[in-house]
PDB file of N, CA and C in Angstrom:
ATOM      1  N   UNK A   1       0.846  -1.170   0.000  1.00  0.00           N
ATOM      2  CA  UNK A   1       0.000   0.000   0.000  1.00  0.00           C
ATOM      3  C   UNK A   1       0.898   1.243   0.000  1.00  0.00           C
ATOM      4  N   UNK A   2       0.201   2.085  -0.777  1.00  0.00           N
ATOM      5  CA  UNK A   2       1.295   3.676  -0.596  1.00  0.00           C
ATOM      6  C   UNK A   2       0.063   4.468  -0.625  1.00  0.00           C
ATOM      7  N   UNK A   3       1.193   5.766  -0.194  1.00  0.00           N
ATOM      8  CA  UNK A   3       0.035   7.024   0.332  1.00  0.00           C
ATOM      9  C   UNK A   3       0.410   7.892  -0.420  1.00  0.00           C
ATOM     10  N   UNK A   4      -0.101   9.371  -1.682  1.00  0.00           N
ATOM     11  CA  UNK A   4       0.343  10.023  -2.284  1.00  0.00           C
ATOM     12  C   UNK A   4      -0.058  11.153  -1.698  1.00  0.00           C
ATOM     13  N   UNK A   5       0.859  12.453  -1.956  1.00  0.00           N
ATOM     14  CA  UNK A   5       0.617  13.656  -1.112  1.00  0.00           C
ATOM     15  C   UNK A   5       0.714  14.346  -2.396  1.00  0.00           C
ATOM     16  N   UNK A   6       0.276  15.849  -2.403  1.00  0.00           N
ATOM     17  CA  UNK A   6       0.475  16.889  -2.879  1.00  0.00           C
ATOM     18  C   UNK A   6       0.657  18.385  -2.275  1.00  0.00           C
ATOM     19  N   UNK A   7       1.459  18.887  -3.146  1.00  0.00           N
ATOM     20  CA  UNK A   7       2.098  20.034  -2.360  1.00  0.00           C
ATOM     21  C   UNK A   7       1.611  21.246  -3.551  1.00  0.00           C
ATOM     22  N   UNK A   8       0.863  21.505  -3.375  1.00  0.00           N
ATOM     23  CA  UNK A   8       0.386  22.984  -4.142  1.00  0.00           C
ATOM     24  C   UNK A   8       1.336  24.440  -3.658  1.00  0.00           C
ATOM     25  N   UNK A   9       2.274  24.745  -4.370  1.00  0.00           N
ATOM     26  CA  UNK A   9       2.912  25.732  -3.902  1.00  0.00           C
ATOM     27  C   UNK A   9       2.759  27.047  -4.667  1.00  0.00           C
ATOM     28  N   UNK A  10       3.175  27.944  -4.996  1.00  0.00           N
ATOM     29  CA  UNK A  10       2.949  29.494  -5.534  1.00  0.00           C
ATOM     30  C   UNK A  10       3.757  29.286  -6.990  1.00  0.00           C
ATOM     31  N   UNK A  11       4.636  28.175  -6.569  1.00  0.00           N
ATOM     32  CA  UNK A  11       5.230  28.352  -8.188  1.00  0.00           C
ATOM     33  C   UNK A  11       4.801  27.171  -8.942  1.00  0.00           C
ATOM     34  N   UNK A  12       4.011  25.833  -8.471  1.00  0.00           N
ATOM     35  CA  UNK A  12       4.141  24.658  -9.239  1.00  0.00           C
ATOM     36  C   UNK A  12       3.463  23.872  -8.037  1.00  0.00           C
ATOM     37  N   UNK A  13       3.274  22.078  -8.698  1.00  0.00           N
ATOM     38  CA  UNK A  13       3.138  20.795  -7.724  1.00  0.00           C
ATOM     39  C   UNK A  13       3.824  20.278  -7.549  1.00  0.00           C
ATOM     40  N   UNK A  14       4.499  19.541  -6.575  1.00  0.00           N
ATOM     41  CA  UNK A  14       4.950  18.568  -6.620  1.00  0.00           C
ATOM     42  C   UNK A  14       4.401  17.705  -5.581  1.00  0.00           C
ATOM     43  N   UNK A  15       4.253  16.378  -6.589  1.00  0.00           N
ATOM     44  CA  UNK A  15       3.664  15.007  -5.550  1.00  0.00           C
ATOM     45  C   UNK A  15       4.746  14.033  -4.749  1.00  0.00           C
ATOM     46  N   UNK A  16       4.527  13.087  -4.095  1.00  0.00           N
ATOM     47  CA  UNK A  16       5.361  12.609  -3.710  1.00  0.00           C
ATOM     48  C   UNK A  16       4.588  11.438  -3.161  1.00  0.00           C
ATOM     49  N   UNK A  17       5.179  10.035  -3.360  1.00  0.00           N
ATOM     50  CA  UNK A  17       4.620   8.875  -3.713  1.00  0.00           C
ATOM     51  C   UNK A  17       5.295   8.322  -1.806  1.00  0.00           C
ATOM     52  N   UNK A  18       4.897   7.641  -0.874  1.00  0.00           N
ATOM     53  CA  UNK A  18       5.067   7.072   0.455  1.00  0.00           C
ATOM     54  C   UNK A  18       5.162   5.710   0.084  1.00  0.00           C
ATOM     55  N   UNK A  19       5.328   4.883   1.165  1.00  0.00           N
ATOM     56  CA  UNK A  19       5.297   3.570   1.599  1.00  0.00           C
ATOM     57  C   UNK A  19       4.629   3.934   2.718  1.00  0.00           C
ATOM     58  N   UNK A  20       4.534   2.760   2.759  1.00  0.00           N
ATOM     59  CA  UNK A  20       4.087   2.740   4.792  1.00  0.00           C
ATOM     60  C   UNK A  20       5.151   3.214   6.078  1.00  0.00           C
ATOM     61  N   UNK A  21       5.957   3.131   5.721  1.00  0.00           N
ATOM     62  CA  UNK A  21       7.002   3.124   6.495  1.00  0.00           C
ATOM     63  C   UNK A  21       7.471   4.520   6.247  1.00  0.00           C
ATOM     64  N   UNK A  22       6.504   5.511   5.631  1.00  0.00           N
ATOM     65  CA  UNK A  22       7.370   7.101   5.244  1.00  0.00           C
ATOM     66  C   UNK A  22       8.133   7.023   4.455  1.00  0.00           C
ATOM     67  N   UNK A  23       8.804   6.259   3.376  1.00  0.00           N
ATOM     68  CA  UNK A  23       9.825   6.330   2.977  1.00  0.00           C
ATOM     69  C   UNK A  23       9.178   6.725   1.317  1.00  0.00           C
ATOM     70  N   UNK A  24      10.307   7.972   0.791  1.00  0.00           N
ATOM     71  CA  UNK A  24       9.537   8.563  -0.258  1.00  0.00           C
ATOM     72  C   UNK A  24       9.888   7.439  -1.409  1.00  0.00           C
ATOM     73  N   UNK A  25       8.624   7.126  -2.423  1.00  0.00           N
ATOM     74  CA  UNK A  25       9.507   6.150  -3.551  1.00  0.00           C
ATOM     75  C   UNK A  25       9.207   6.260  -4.470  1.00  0.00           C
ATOM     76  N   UNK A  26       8.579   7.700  -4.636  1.00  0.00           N
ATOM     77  CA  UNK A  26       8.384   8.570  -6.462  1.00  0.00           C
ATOM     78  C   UNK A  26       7.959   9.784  -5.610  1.00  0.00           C
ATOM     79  N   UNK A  27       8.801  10.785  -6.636  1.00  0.00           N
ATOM     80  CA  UNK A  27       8.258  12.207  -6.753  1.00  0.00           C
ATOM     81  C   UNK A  27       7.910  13.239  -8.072  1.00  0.00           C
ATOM     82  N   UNK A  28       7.305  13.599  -8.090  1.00  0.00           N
ATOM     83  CA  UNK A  28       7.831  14.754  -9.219  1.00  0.00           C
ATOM     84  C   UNK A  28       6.970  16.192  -9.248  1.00  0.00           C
ATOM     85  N   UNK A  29       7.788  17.009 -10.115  1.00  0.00           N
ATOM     86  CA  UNK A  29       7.251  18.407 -10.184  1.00  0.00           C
ATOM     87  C   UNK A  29       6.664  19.021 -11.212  1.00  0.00           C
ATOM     88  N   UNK A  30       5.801  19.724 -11.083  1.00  0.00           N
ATOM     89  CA  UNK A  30       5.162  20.759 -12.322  1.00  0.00           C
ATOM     90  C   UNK A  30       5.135  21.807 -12.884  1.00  0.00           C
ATOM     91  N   UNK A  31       5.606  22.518 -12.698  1.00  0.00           N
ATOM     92  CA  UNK A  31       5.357  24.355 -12.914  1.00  0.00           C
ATOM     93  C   UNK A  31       4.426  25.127 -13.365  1.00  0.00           C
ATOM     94  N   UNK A  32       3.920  25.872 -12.427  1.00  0.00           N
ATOM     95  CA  UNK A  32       2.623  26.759 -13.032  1.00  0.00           C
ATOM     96  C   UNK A  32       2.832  27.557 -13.952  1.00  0.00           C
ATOM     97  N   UNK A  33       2.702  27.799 -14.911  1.00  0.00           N
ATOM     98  CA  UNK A  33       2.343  29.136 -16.301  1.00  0.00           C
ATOM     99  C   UNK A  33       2.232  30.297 -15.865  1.00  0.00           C
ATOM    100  N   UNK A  34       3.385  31.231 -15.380  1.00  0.00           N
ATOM    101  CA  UNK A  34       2.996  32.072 -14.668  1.00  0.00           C
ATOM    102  C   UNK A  34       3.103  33.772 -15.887  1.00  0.00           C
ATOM    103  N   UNK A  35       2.310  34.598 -15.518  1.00  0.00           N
ATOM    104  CA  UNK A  35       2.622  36.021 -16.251  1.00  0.00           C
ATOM    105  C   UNK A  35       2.778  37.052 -15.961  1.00  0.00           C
ATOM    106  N   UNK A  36       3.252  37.697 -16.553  1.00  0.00           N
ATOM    107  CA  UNK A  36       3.520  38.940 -16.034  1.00  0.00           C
ATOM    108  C   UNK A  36       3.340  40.080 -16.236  1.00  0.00           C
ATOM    109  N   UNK A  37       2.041  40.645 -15.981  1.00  0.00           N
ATOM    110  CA  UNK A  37       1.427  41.448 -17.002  1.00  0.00           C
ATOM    111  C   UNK A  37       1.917  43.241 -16.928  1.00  0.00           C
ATOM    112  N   UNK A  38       2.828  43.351 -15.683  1.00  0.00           N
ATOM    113  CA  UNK A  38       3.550  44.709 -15.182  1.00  0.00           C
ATOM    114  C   UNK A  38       4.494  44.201 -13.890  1.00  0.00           C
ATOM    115  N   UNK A  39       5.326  45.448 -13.929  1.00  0.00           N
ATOM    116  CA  UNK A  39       6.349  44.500 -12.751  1.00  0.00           C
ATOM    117  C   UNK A  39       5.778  44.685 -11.561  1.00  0.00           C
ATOM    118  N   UNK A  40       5.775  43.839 -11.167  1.00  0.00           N
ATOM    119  CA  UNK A  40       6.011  43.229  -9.193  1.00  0.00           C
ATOM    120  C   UNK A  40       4.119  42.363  -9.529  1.00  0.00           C
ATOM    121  N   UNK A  41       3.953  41.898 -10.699  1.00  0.00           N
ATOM    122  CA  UNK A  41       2.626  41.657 -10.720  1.00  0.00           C
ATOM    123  C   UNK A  41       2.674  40.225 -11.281  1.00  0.00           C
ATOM    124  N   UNK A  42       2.028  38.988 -11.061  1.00  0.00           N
ATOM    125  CA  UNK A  42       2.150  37.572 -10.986  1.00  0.00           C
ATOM    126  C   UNK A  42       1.021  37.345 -11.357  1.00  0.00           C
ATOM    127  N   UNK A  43       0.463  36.778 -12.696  1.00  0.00           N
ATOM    128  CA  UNK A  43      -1.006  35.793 -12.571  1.00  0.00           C
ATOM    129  C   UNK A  43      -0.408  33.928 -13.231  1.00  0.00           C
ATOM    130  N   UNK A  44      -1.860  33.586 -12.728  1.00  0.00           N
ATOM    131  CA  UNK A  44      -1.808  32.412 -12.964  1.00  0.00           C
ATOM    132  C   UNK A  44      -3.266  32.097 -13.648  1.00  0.00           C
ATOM    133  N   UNK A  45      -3.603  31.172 -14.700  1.00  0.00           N
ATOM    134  CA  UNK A  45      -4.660  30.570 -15.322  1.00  0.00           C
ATOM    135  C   UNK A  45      -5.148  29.798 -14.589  1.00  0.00           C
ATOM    136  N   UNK A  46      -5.620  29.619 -13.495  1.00  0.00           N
ATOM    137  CA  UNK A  46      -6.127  27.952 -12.050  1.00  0.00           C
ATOM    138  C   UNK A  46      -6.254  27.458 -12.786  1.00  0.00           C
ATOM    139  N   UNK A  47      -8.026  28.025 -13.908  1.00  0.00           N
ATOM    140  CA  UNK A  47      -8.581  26.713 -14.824  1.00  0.00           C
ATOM    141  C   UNK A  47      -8.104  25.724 -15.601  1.00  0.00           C
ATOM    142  N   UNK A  48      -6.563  26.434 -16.101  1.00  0.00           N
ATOM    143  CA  UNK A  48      -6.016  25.482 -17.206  1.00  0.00           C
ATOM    144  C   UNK A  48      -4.607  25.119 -16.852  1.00  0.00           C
ATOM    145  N   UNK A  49      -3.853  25.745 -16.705  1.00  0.00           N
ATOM    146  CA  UNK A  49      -2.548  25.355 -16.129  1.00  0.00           C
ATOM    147  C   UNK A  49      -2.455  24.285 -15.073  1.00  0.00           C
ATOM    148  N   UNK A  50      -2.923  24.330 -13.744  1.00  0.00           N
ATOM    149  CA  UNK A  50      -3.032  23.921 -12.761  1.00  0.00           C
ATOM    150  C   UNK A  50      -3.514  22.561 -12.768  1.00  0.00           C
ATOM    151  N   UNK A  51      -5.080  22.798 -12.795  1.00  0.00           N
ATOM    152  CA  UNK A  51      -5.365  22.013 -13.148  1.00  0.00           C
ATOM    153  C   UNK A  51      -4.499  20.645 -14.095  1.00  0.00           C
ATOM    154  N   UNK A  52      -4.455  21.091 -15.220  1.00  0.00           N
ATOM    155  CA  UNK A  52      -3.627  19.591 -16.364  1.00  0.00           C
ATOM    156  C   UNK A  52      -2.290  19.648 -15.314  1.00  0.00           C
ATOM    157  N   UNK A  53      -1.835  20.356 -15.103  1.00  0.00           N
ATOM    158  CA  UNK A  53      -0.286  19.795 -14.071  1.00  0.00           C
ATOM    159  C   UNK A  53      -0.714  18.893 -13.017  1.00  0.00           C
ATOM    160  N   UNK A  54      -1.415  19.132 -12.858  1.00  0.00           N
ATOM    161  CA  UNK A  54      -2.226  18.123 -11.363  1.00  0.00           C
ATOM    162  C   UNK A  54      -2.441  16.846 -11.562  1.00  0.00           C
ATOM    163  N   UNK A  55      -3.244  16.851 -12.826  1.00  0.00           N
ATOM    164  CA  UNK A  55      -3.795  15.747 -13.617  1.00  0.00           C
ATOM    165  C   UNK A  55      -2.367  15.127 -14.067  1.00  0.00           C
ATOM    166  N   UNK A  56      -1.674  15.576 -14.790  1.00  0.00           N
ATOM    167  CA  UNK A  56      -0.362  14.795 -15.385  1.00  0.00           C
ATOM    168  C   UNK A  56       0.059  14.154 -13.633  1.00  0.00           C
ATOM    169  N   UNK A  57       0.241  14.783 -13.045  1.00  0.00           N
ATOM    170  CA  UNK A  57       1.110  14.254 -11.641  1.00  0.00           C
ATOM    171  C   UNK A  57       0.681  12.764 -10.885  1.00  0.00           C
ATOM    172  N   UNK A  58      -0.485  12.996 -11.188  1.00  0.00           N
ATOM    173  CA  UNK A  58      -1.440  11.925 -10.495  1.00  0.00           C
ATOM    174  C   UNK A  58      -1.621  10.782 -11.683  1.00  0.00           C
TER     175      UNK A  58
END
């Protein structure tokens, strides 16, 4: 049996695959689509980016 986690962070996902015993035995990462539409200013697409990165991870 394994336990999968996700880590939703500001820049991307990354999952990470358990055993029982805690021990990590797959991970990987995604990166969000990020823009920049003026400086010091950050968007993100949730609906589409996020989302399919999530989906690929899992």
């Amino acid at each position: 049996m394994f336990v999968a986690a996700l880590d939703l962070g500001t820049t991307g996902c990354r999952t990470y695959i358990f055993d029982l015993a805690g021990t990590i035995i797959a991970s990987d990462y995604q990166e969000w689509n990020s823009f920049y539409p003026s400086p010091s200013y950050v968007e993100q697409d949730a609906t589409v980016s996020q989302i399919h990165n999530i989906s690929k991870l899992i």
